[in-house]
N, C-alpha and C. Protein backbone atom coordinates (compact mmCIF):
# COMPACT_ATOMS: atom_id res chain seq x y z
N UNK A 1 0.85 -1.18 0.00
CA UNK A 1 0.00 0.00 0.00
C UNK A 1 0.89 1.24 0.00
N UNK A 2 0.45 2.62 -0.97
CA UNK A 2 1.62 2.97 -1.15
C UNK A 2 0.94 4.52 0.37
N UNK A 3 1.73 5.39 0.72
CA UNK A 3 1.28 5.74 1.59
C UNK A 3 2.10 6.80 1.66
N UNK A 4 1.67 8.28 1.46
CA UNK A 4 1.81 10.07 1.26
C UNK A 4 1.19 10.74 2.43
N UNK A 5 2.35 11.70 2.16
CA UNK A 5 2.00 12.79 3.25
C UNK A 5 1.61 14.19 2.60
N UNK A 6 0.66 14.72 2.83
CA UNK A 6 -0.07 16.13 1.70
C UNK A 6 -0.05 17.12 3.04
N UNK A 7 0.46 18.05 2.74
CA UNK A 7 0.05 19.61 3.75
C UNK A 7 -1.18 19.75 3.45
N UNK A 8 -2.02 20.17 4.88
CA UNK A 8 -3.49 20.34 4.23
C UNK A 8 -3.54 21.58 3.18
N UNK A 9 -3.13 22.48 2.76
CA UNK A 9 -3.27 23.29 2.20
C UNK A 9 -3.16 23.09 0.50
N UNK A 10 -2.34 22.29 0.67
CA UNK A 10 -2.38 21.32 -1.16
C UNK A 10 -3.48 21.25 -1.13
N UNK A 11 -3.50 19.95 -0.22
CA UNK A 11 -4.67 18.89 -0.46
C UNK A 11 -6.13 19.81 -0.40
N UNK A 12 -6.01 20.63 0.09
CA UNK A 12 -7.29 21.49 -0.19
C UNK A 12 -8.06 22.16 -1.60
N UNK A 13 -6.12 22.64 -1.95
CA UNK A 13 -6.24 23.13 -3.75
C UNK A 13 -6.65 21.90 -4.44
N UNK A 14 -6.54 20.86 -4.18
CA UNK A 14 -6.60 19.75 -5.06
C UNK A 14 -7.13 18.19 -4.56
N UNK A 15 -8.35 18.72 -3.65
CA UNK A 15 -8.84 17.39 -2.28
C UNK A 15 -9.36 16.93 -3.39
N UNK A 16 -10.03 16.78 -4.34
CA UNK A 16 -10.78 15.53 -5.54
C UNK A 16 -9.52 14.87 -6.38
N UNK A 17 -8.44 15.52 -6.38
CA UNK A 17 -7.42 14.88 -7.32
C UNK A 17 -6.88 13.72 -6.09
N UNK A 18 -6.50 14.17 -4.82
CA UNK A 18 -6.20 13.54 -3.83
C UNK A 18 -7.35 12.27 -3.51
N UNK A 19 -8.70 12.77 -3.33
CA UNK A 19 -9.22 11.59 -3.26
C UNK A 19 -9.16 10.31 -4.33
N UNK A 20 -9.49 10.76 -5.38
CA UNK A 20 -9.12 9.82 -6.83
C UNK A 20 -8.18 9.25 -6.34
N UNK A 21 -6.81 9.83 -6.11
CA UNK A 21 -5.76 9.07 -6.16
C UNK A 21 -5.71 8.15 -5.07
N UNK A 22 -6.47 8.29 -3.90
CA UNK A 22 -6.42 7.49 -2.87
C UNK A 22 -7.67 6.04 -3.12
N UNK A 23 -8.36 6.72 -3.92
CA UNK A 23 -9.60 5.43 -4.07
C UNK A 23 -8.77 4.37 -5.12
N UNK A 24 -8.19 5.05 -6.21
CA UNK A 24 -7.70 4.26 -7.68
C UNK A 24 -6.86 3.61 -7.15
N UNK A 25 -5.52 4.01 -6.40
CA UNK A 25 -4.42 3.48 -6.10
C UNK A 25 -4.74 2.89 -4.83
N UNK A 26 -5.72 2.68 -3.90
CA UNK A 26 -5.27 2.03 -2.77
C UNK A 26 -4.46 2.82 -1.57
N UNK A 27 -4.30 4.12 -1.93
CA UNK A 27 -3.35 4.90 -1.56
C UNK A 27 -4.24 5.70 0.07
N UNK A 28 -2.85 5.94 1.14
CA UNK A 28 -3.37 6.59 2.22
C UNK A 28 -2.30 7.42 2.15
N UNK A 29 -3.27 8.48 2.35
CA UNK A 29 -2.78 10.14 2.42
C UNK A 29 -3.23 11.01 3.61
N UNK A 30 -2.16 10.97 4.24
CA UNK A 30 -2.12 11.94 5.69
C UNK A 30 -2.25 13.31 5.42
N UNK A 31 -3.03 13.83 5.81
CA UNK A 31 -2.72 15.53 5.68
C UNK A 31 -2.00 16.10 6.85
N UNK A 32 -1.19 16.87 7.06
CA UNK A 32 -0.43 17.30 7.42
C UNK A 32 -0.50 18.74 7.90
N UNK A 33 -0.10 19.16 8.90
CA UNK A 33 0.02 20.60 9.07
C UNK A 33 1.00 20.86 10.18
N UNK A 34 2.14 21.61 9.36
CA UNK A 34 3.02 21.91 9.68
C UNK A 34 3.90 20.62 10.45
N UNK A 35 3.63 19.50 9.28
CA UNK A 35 4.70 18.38 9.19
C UNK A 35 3.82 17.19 10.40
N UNK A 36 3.17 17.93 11.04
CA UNK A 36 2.29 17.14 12.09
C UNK A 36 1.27 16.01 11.34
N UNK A 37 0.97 14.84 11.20
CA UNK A 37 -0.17 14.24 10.84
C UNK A 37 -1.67 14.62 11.22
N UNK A 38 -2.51 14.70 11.13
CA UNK A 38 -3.48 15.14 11.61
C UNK A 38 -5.31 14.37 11.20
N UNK A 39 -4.64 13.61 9.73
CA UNK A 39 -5.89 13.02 9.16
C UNK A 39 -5.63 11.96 8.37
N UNK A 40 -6.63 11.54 7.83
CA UNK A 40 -5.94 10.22 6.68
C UNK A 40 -7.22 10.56 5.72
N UNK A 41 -6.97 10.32 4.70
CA UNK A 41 -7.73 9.86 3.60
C UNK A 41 -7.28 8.63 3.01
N UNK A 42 -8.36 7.61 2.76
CA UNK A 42 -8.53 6.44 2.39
C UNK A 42 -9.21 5.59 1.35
N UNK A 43 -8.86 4.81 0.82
CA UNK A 43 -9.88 4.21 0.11
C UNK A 43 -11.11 3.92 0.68
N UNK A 44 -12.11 3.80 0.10
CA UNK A 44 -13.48 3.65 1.14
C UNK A 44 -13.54 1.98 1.40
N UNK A 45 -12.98 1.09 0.39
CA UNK A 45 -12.57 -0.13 0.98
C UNK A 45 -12.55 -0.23 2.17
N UNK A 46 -11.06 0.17 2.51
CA UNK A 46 -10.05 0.17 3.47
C UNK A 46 -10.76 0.54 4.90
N UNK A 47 -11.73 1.76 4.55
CA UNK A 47 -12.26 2.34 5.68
C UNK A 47 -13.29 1.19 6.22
N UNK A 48 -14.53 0.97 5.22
CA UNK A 48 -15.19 -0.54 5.60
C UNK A 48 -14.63 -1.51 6.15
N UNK A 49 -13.41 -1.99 5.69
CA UNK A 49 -12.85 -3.31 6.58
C UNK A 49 -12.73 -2.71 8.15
N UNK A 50 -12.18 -1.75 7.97
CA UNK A 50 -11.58 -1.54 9.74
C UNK A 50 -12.73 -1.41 10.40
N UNK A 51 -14.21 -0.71 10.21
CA UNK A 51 -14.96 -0.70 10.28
C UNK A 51 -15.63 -2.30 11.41
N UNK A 52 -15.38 -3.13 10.10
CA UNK A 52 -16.15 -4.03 10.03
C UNK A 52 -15.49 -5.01 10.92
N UNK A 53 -13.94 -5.08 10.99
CA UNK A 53 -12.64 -5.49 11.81
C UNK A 53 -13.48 -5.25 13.65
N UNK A 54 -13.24 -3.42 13.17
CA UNK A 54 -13.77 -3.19 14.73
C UNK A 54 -15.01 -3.65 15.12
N UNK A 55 -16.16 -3.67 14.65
CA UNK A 55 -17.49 -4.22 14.70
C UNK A 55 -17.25 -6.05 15.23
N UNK A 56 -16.55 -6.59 14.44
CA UNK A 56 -16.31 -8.01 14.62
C UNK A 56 -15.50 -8.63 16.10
N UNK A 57 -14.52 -7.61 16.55
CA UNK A 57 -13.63 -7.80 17.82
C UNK A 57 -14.63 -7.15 18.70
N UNK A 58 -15.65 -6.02 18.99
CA UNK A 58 -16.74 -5.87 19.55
C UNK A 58 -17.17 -7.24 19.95
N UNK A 59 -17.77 -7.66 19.00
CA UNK A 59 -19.17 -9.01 19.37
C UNK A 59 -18.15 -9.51 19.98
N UNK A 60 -16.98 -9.67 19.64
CA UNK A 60 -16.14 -11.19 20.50
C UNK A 60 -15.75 -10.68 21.65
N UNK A 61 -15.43 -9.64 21.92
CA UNK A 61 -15.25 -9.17 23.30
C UNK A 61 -16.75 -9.25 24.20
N UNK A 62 -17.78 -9.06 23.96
CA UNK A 62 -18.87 -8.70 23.87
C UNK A 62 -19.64 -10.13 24.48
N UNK A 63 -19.47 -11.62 23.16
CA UNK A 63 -19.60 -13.00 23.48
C UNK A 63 -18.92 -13.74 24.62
N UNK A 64 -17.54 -13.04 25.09
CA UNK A 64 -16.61 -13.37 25.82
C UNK A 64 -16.80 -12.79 27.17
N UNK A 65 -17.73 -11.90 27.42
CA UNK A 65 -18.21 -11.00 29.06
C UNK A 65 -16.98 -9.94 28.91
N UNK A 66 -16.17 -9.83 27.91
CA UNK A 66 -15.07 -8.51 28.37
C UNK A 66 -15.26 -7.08 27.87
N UNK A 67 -16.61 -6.99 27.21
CA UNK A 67 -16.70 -5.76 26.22
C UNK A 67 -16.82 -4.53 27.39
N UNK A 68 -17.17 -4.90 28.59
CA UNK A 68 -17.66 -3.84 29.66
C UNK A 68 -16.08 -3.73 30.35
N UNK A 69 -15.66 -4.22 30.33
CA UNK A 69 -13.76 -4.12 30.66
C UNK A 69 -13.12 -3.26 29.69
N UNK A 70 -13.53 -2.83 28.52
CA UNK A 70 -12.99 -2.55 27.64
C UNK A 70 -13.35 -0.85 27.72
N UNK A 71 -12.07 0.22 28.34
CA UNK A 71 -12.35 1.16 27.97
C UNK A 71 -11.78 1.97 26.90
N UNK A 72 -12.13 2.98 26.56
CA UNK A 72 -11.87 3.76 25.55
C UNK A 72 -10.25 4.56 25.58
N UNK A 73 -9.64 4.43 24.52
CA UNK A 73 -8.37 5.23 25.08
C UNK A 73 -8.48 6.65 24.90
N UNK A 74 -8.41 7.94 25.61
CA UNK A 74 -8.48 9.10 25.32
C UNK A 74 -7.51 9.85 25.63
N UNK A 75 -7.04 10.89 24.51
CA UNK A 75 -5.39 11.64 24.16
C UNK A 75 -5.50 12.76 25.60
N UNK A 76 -5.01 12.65 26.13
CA UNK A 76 -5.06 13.94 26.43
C UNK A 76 -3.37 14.54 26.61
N UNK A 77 -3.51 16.06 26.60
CA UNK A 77 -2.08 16.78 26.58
C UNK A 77 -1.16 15.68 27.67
N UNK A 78 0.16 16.11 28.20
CA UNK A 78 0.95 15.56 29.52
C UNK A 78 0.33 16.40 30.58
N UNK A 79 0.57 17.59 30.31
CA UNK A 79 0.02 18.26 31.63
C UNK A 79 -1.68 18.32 32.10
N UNK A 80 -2.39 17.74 31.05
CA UNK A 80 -3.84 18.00 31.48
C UNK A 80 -3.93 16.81 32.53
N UNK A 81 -2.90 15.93 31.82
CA UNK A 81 -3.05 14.22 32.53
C UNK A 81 -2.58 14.56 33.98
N UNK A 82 -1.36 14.79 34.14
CA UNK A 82 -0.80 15.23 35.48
C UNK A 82 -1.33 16.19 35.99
N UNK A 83 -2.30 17.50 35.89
CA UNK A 83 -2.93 18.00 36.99
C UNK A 83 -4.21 17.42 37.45
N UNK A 84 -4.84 16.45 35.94
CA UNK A 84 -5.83 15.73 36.70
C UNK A 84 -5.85 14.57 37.51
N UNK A 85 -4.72 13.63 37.24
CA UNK A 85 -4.15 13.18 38.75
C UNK A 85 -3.47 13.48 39.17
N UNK A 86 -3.03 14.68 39.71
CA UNK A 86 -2.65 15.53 40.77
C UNK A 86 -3.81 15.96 41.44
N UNK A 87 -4.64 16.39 40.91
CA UNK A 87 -6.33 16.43 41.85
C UNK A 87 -6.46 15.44 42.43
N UNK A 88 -6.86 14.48 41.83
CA UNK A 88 -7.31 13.35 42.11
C UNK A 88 -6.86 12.89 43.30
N UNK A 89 -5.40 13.48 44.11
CA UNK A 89 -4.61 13.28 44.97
C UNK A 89 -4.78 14.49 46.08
N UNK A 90 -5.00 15.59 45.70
CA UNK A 90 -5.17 16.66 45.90
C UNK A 90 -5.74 16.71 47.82
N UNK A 91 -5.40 16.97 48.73
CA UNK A 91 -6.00 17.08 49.90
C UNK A 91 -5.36 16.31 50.66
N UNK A 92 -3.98 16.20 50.44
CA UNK A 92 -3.42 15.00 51.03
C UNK A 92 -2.36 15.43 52.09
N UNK A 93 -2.22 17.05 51.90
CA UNK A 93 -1.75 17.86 53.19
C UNK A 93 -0.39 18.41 52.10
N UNK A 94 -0.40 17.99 50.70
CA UNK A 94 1.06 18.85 50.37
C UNK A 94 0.26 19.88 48.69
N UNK A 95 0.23 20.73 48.28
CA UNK A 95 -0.39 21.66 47.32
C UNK A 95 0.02 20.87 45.85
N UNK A 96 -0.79 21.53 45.23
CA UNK A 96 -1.39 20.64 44.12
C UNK A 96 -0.25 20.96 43.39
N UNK A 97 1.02 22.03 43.10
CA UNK A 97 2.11 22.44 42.16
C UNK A 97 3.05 21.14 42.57
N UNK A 98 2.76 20.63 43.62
CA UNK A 98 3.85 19.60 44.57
C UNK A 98 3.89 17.97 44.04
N UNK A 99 2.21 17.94 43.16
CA UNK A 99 1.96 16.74 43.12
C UNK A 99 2.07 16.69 41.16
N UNK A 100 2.26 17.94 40.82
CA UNK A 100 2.05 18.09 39.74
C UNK A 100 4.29 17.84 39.18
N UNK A 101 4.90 18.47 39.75
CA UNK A 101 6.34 18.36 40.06
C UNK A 101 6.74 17.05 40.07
N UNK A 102 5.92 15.97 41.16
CA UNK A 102 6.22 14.72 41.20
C UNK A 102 5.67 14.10 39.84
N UNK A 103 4.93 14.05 39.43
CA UNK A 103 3.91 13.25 38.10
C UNK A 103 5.16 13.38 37.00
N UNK A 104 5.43 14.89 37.04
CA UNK A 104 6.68 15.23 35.43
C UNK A 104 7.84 14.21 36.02
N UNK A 105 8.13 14.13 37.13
CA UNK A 105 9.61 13.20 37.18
C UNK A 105 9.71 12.05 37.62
């Protein structure tokens, strides 16, 4: 699978030439901003299988009693993570900059 990186700002001048090329060729194309990844464009294939991938490991987690074990992973910044467990700790007799200091090291 062949696999490009587009600044969104191309890919904007030219998002139907980009899609074509991603449906015809099989091709995944990241858009980019300021070298950062940020998106994919895909064949619509490609998108259905994973789709259908994820739908399928569902039921089996699901058939198996583990789907309720199964949480979601969510991004968050470093520091949003470490002051929110630094709260979470918060009242423990030392200030919240103290617990936030320990988390970074």
């Amino acid at each position: 699978m062949v696999v490009s990186d587009v600044p969104i700002s191309e890919a904007r001048a030219h998002l139907a030439e980009v899609a074509r090329s991603a449906a015809r060729g099989g091709e995944v194309v990241y858009l980019t901003e300021n070298g950062e990844r940020l998106a994919a464009i895909v064949p619509a294939a490609l998108a259905a299988r994973i789709e259908r991938d994820a739908d399928d490991f569902k039921r089996k987690l699901a058939g198996a009693g583990m789907l309720a074990q199964v949480e979601p992973v969510v991004y968050a910044e470093p520091d949003e993570v470490a002051r929110e467990a630094a709260s979470r700790r918060a009242g423990q007799g030392r200030p919240l900059s103290e617990y936030v200091a320990d988390i970074r090291s």
